[in-house]
Protein backbone atom coordinates (compact mmCIF):
# COMPACT_ATOMS: atom_id res chain seq x y z
CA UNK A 1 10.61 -47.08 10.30
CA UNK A 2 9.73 -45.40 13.87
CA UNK A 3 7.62 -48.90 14.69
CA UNK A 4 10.78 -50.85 13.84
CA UNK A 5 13.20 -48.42 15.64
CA UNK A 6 11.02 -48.27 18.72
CA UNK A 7 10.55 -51.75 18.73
CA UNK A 8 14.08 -52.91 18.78
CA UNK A 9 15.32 -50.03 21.05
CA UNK A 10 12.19 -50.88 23.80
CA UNK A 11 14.14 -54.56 23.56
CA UNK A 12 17.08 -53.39 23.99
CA UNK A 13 16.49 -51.59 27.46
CA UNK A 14 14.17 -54.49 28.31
CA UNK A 15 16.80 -57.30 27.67
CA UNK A 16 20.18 -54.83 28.42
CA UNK A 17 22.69 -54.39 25.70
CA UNK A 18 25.45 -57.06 26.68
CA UNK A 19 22.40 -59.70 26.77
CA UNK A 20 21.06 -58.83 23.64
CA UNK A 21 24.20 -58.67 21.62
CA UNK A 22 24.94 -61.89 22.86
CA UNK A 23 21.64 -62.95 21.58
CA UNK A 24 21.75 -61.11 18.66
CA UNK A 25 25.27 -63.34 17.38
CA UNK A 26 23.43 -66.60 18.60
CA UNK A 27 20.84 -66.26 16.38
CA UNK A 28 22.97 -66.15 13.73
CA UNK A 29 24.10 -69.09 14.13
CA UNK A 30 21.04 -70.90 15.05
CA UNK A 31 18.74 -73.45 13.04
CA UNK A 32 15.88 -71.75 11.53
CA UNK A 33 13.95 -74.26 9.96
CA UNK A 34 10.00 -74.41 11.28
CA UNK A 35 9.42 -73.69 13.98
CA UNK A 36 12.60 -71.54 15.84
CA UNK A 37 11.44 -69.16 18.50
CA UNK A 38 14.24 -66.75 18.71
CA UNK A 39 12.31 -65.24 21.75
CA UNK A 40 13.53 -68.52 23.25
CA UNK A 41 16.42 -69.62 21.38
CA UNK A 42 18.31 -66.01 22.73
CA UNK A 43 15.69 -63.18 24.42
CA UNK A 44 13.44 -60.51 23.54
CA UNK A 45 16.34 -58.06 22.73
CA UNK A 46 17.90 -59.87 20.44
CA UNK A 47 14.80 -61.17 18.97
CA UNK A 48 13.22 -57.89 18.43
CA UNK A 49 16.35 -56.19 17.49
CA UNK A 50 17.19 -59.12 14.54
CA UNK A 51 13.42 -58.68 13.42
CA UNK A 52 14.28 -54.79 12.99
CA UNK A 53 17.32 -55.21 10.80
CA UNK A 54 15.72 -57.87 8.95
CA UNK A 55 13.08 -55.67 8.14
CA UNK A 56 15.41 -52.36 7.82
CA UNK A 57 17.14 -54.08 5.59
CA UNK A 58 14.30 -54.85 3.43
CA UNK A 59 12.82 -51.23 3.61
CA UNK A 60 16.45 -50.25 2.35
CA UNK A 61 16.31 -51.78 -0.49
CA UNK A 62 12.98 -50.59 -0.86
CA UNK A 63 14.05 -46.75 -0.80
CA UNK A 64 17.65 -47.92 -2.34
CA UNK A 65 15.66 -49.11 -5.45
CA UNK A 66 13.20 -45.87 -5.69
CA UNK A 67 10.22 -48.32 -4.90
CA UNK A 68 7.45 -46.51 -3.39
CA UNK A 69 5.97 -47.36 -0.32
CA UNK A 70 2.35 -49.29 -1.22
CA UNK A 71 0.58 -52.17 -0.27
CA UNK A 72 2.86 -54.80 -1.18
CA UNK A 73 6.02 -52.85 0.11
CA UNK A 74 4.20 -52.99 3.25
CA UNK A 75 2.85 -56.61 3.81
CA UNK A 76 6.83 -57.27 2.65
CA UNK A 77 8.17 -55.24 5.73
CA UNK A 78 5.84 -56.20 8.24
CA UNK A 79 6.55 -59.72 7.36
CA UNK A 80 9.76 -59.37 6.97
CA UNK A 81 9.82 -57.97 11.03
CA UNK A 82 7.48 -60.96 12.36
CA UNK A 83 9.88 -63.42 10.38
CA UNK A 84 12.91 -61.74 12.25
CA UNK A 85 11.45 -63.64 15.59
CA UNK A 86 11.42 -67.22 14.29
CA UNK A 87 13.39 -67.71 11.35
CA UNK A 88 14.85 -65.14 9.28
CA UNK A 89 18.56 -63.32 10.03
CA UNK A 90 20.58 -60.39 8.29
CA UNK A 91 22.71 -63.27 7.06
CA UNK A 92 20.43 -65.91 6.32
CA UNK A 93 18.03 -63.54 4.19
CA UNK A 94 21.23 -62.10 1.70
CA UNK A 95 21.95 -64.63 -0.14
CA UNK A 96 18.34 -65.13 -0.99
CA UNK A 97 18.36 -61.01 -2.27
CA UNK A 98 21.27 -61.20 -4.39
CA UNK A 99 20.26 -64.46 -6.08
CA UNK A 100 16.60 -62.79 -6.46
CA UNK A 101 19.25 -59.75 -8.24
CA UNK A 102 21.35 -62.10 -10.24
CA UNK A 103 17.94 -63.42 -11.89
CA UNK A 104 16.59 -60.22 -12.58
CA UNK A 105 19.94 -59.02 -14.61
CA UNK A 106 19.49 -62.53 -16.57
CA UNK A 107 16.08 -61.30 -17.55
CA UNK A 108 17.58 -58.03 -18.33
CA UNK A 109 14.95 -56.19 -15.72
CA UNK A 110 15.63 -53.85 -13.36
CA UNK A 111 16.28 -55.17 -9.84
CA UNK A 112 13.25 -52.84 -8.06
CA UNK A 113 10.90 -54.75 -10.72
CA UNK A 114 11.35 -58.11 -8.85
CA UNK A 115 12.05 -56.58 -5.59
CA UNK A 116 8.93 -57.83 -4.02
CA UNK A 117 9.60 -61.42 -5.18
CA UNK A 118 13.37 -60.83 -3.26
CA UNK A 119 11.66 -59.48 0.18
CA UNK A 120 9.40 -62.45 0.26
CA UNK A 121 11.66 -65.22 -1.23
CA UNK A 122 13.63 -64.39 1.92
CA UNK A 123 11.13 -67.43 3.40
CA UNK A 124 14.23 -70.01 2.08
CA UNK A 125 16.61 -68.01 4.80
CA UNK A 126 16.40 -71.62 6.81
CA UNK A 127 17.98 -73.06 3.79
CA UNK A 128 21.13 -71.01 3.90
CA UNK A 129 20.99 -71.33 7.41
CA UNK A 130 20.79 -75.44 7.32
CA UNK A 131 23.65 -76.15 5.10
CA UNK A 132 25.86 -73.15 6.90
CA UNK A 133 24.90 -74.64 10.98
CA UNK A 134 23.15 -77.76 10.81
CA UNK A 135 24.91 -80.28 8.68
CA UNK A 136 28.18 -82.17 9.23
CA UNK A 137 29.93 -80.14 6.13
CA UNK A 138 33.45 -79.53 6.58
CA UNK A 139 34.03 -76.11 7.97
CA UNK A 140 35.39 -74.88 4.56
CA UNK A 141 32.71 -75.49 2.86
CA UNK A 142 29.79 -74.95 4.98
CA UNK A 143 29.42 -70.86 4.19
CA UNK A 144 30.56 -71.23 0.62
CA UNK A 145 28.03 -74.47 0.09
CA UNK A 146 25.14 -72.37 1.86
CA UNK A 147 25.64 -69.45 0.36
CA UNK A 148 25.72 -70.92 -3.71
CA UNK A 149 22.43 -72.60 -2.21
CA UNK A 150 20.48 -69.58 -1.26
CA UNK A 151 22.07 -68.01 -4.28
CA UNK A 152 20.70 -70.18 -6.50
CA UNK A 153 17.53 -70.57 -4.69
CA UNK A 154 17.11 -66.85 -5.33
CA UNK A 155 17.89 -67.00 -8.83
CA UNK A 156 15.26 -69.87 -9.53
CA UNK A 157 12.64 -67.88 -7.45
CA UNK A 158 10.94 -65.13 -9.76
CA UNK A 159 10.66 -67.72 -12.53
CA UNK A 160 8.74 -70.24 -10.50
CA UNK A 161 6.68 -67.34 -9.43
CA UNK A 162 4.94 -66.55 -12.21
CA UNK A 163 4.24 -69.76 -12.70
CA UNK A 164 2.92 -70.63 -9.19
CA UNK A 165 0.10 -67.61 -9.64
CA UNK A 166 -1.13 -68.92 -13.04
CA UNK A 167 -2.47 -72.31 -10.81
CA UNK A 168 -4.18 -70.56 -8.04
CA UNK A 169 -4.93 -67.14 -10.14
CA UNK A 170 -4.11 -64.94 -7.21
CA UNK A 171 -6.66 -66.41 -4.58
CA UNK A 172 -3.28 -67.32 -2.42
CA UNK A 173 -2.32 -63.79 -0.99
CA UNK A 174 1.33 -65.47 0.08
CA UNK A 175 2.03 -66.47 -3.58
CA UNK A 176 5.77 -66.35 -2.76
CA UNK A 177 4.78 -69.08 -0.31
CA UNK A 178 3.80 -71.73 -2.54
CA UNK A 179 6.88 -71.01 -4.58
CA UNK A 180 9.41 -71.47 -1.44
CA UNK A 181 7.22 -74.44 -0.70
CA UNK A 182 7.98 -75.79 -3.71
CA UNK A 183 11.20 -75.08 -3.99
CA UNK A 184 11.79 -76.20 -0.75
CA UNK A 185 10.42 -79.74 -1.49
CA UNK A 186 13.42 -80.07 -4.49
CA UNK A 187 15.69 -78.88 -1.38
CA UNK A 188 14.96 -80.99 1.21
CA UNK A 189 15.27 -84.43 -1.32
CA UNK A 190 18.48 -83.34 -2.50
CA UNK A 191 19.76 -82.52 0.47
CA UNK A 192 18.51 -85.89 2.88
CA UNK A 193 18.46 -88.12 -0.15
CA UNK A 194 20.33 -90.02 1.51
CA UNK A 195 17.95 -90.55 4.23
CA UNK A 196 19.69 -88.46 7.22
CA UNK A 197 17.98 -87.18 9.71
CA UNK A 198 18.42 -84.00 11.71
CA UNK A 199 18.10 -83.41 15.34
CA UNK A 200 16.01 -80.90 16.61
CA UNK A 201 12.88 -80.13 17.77
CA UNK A 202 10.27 -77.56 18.36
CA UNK A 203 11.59 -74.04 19.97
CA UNK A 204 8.80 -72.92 21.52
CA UNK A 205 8.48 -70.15 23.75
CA UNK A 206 5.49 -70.79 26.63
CA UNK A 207 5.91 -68.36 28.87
CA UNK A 208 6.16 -65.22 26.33
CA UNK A 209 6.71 -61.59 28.39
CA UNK A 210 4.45 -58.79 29.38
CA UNK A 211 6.61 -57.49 26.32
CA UNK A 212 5.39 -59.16 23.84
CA UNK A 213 2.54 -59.75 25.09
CA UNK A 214 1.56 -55.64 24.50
CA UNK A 215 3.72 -55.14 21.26
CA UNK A 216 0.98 -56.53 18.72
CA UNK A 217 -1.69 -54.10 20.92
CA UNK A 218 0.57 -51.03 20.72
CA UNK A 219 1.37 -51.09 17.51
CA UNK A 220 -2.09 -51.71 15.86
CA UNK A 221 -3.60 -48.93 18.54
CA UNK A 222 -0.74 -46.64 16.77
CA UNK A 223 -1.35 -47.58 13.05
CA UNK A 224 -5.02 -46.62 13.39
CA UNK A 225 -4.76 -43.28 15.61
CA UNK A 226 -1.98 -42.52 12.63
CA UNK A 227 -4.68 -43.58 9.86
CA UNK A 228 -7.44 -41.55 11.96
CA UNK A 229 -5.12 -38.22 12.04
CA UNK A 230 -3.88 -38.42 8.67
CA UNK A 231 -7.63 -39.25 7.09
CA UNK A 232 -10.22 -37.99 9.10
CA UNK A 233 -13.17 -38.80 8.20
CA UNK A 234 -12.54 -40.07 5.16
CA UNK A 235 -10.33 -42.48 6.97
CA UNK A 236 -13.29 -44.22 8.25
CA UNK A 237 -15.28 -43.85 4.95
CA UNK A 238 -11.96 -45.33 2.72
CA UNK A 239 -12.34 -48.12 5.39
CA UNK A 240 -15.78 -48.75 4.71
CA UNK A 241 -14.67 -49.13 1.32
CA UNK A 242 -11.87 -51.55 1.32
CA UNK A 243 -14.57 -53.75 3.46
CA UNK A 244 -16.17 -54.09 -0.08
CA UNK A 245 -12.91 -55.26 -1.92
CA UNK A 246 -12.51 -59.18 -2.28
CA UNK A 247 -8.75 -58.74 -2.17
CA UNK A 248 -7.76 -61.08 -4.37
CA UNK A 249 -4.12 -60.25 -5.71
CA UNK A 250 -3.00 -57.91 -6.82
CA UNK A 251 -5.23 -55.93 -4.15
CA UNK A 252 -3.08 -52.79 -3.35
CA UNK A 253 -5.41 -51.15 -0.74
CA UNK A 254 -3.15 -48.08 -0.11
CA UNK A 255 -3.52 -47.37 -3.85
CA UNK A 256 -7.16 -48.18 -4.42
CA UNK A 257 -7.94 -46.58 -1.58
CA UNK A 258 -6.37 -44.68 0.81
CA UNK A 259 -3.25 -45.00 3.28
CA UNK A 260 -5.31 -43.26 6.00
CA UNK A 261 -7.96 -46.04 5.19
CA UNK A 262 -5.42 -48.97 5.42
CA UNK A 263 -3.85 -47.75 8.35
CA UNK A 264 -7.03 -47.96 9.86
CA UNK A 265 -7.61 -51.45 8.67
CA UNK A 266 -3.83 -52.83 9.71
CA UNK A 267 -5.03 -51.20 13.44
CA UNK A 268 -8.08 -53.02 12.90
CA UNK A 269 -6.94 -56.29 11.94
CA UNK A 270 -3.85 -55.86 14.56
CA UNK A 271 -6.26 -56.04 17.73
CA UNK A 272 -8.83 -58.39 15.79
CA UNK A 273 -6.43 -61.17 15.60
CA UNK A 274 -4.77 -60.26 18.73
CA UNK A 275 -7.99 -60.59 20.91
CA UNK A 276 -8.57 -63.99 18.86
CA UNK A 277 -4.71 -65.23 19.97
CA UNK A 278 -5.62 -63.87 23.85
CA UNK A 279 -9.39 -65.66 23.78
CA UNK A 280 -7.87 -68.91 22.89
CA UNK A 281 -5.13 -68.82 25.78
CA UNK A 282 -2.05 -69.00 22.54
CA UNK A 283 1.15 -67.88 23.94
CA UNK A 284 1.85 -64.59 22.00
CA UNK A 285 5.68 -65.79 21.43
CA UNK A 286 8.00 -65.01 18.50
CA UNK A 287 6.06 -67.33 15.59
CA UNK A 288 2.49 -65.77 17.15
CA UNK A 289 3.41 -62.51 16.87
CA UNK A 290 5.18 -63.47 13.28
CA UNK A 291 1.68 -64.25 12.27
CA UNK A 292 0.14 -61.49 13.96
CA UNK A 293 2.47 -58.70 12.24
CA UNK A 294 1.91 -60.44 9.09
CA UNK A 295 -1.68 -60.76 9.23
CA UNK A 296 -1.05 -56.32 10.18
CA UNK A 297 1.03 -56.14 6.56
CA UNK A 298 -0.96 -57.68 4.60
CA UNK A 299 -4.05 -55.69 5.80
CA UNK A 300 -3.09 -53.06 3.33
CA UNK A 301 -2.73 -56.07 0.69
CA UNK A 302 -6.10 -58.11 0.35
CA UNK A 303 -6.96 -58.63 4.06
CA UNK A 304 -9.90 -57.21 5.91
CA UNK A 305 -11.85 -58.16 8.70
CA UNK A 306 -15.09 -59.40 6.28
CA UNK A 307 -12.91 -61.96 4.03
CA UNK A 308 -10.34 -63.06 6.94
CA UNK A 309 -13.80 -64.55 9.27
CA UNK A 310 -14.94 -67.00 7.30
CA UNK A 311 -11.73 -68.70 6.71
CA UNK A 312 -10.92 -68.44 10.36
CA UNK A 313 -14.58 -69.75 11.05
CA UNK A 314 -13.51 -72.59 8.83
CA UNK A 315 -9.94 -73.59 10.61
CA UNK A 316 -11.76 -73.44 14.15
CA UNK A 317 -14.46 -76.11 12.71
CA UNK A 318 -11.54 -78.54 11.58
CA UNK A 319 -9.96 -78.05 14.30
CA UNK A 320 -12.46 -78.67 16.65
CA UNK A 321 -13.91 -81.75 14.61
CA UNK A 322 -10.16 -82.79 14.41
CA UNK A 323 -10.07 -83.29 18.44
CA UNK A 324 -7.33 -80.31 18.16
CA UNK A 325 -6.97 -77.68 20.60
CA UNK A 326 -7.13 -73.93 19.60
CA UNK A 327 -3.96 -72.81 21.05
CA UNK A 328 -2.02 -75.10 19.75
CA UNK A 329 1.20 -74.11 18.15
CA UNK A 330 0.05 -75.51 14.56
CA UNK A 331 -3.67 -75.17 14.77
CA UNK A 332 -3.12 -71.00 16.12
CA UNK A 333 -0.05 -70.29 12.95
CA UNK A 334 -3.05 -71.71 10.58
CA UNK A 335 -6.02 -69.64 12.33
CA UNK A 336 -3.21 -66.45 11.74
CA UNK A 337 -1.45 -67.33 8.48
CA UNK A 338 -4.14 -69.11 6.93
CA UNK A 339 -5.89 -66.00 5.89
CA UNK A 340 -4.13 -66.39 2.74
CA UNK A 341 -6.98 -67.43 1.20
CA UNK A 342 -9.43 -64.51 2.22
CA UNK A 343 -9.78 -63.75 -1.52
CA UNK A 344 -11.87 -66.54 -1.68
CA UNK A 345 -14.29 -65.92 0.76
CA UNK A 346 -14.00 -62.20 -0.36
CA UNK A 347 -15.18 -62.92 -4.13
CA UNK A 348 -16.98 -66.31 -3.53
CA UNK A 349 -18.59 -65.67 -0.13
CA UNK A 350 -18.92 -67.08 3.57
CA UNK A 351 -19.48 -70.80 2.64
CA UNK A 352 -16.59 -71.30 0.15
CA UNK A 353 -14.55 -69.52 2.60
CA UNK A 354 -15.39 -71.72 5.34
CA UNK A 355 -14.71 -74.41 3.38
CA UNK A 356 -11.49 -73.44 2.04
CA UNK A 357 -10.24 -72.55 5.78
CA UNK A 358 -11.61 -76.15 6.92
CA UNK A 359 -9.12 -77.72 3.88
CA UNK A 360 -6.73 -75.37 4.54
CA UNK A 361 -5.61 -76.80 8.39
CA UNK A 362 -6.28 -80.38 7.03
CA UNK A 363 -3.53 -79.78 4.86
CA UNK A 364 -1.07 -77.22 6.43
CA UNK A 365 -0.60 -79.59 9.56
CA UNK A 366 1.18 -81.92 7.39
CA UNK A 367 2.67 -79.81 4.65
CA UNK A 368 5.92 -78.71 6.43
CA UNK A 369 7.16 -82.03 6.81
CA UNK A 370 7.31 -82.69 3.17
CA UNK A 371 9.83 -79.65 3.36
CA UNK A 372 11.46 -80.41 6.54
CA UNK A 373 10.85 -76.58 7.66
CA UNK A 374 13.08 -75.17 5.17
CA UNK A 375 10.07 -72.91 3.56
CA UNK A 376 8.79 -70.46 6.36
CA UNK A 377 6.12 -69.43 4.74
CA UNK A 378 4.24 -73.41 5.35
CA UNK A 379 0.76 -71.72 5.24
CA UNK A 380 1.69 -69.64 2.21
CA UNK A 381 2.48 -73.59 0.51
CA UNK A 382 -0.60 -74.53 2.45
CA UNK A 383 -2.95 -72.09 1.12
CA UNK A 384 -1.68 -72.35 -2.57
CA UNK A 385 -1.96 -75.87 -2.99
CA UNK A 386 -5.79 -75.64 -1.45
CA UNK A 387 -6.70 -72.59 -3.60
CA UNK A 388 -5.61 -74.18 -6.51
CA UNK A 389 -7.65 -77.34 -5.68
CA UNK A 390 -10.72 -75.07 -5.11
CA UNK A 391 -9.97 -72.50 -8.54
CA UNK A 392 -9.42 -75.97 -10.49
CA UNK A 393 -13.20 -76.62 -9.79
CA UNK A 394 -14.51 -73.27 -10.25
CA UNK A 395 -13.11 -73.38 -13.50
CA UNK A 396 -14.40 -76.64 -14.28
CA UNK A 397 -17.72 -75.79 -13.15
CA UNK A 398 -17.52 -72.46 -15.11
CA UNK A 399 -16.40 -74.16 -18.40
CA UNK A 400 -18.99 -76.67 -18.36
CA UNK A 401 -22.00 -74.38 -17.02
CA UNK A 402 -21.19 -71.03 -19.71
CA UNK A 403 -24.75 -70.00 -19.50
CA UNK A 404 -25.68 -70.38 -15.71
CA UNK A 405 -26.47 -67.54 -13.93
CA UNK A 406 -24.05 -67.53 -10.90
CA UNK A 407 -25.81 -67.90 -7.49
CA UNK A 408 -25.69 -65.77 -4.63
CA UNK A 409 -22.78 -64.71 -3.08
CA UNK A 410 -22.49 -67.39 0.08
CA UNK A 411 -23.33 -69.86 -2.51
CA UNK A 412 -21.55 -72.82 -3.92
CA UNK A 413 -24.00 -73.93 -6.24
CA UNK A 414 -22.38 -71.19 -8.52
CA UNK A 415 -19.65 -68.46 -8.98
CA UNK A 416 -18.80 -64.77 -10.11
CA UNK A 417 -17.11 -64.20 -13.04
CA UNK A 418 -13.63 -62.95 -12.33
CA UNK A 419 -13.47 -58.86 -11.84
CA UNK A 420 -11.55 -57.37 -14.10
């Protein structure tokens, strides 16, 4: 909570209050679909202070529910505050919660039980946000007709879910993403079926501030001290550990581990991915350091530094084989979001990685299209649609070869037998 408080109140004396209330309404009324740079689209005040209730709302729930904080809680919040700069409101993200509610009292469960699923399935905010700003509706219906959307979006969600992880058997950390991907391609036909077509355009902020610039830095510098103090040396050794873990979901690091360890690794990761962004000359804008503070979450959820580099090794050779340049806005979201897929490097090895990040930019470049921008977690869609190509022949190759021995890890001429 302190790294969401400071944030947004370091914004708010940046940007000046006036300014950054201003902001702060505008974005609530602003398209959201892919991509939206709210660092842009109002100023860093407002951007960082939306991200913070975005995410403060989420960690209420959290506590509201009697959730503990773990792995998952955490990817969910971090995420949560990197969507907050390109894409996700406080009003854009309810109607997505309560529908995630409504469908858990149908199942007769208790809401924390599918509160996870509601945090992320907050990715189909830019459909509420669509029907409610961007279409010619009448004005009475535009908040009723977005709001029964994300409602219903919501309810659909945790159903499609389950479903969604059976096809790519947890080797897509952003499972929630290929289920608002999905969901988000029955959206976007019913909605243009009649073949409009929306203005718009890519918001996208080149000339991010010394701001911004730092925050990813600070905060990863801060989340390691913290692990360092709280662990001590066992910090470092529970760090060593999760360096072993393949990560594949569920992979609750904070639980299987350590937090001290985790911490450590989400500082890690944090100035890993940050030096990558700075190497490559990326602007470290509102979607960049989306990617970058999710790429920080999900470090105590199945990330880690050895089964993130071979799928980043893999992006960089597509892209550079592609003609594309590093720092551009699609090819640097996929080289930060497209660790998804480091459970498959982490329990098949470097090659399959590799390959897995090379099919994962051929793919992701196109994907959001097919959705028109309404799912904001594209890589999440991305990276479950090319792990479940890849699983679908692993299990092919497994059913037909019983007896093999597997080969080395690194290998593809054979594979592990799933961990139990």
């Amino acid at each position: 909570m302190a790294i969401l408080v400071g944030s947004a109140t370091i914004g708010l004396i940046s940007t000046g209050l006036m300014p950054t209330v201003r902001g702060l309404w505008a974005l609530q009324v602003q398209p959201a679909r892919l991509v939206n740079d709210f660092t842009l689209a109002a100023n860093d005040g407002a951007a960082l202070v939306n991200a913070a209730l975005v995410a403060l709302i989420g960690l209420g729930l959290v506590r509201l529910n009697g959730v503990r904080l773990s792995g998952p809680t955490v990817a969910a919040v971090f995420t949560l505050f990197g969507f907050g700069l390109f894409g996700k409101t406080p009003l854009n993200i309810l109607p997505i919660m309560v529908g995630v509610y409504i469908s858990a009292r149908i199942a007769g469960k208790h809401f924390r039980d599918y509160i996870i699923m509601a945090l992320f399935g907050t990715a189909l905010g830019p459909l509420v946000s669509l029907l409610a700003v961007e279409l010619n509706l009448p004005v009475v219906l535009q908040i009723p007709v977005a709001a029964l959307a994300g409602l219903l979006a919501g309810i659909l969600l945790p159903a499609v879910a389950i479903v969604m992880l059976r096809l790519h058997q947890g080797y897509n950390l952003y499972n929630i993403g290929l289920t608002t991907g999905f969901i988000a391609l029955f959206a976007a036909a019913v909605i243009f079926g009649r073949g409009e077509q929306l203005p718009g355009g890519e918001v996208w902020n080149a000339d991010p501030s010394l701001l911004l610039r730092l925050l990813v830095p600070v905060v990863s510098v801060i989340l390691a001290m913290t692990g360092l103090i709280l662990g001590r040396r066992d910090a470092l050794r529970s760090f060593w550990n999760i360096l072993k873990l393949p990560g594949r979901l569920p992979s609750d690091f904070m639980d299987r581990e350590s937090i001290a360890g985790s911490l450590v690794n989400m500082g890690v990761m944090g100035i890993a991915w940050w030096v990558y962004v700075v190497a490559v000359g990326a602007d470290l804008n509102g979607p960049v350091l989306g990617g970058l503070f999710t790429v920080v979450g999900f470090a105590a959820f199945g990330k880690h530094p050895r089964n993130v580099w071979p799928i980043l090794a893999g992006i960089v050779l597509a892209a550079v084989l592609f003609g594309r340049e590093l720092s551009a806005p699609g090819v640097i979201l996929a080289a930060l979001f497209g660790t998804t897929l480091a459970p498959l490097a982490g329990e098949f090895g470097i090659l399959l990685g590799m390959l897995a990040g090379f099919l994962h930019l051929s793919i992701v470049l196109r994907s959001s299209a097919w959705h028109a921008g309404i799912g904001l977690y594209n890589n999440g869609f991305a990276g479950g649609l090319t792990a479940t190509l890849i699983v679908a022949v692993i299990e092919w190759h497994r059913t037909n070869h019983p007896s093999e021995k597997p080969a080395r890890k690194g290998s593809m001429a054979g594979f592990k037998r799933d961990q139990a």
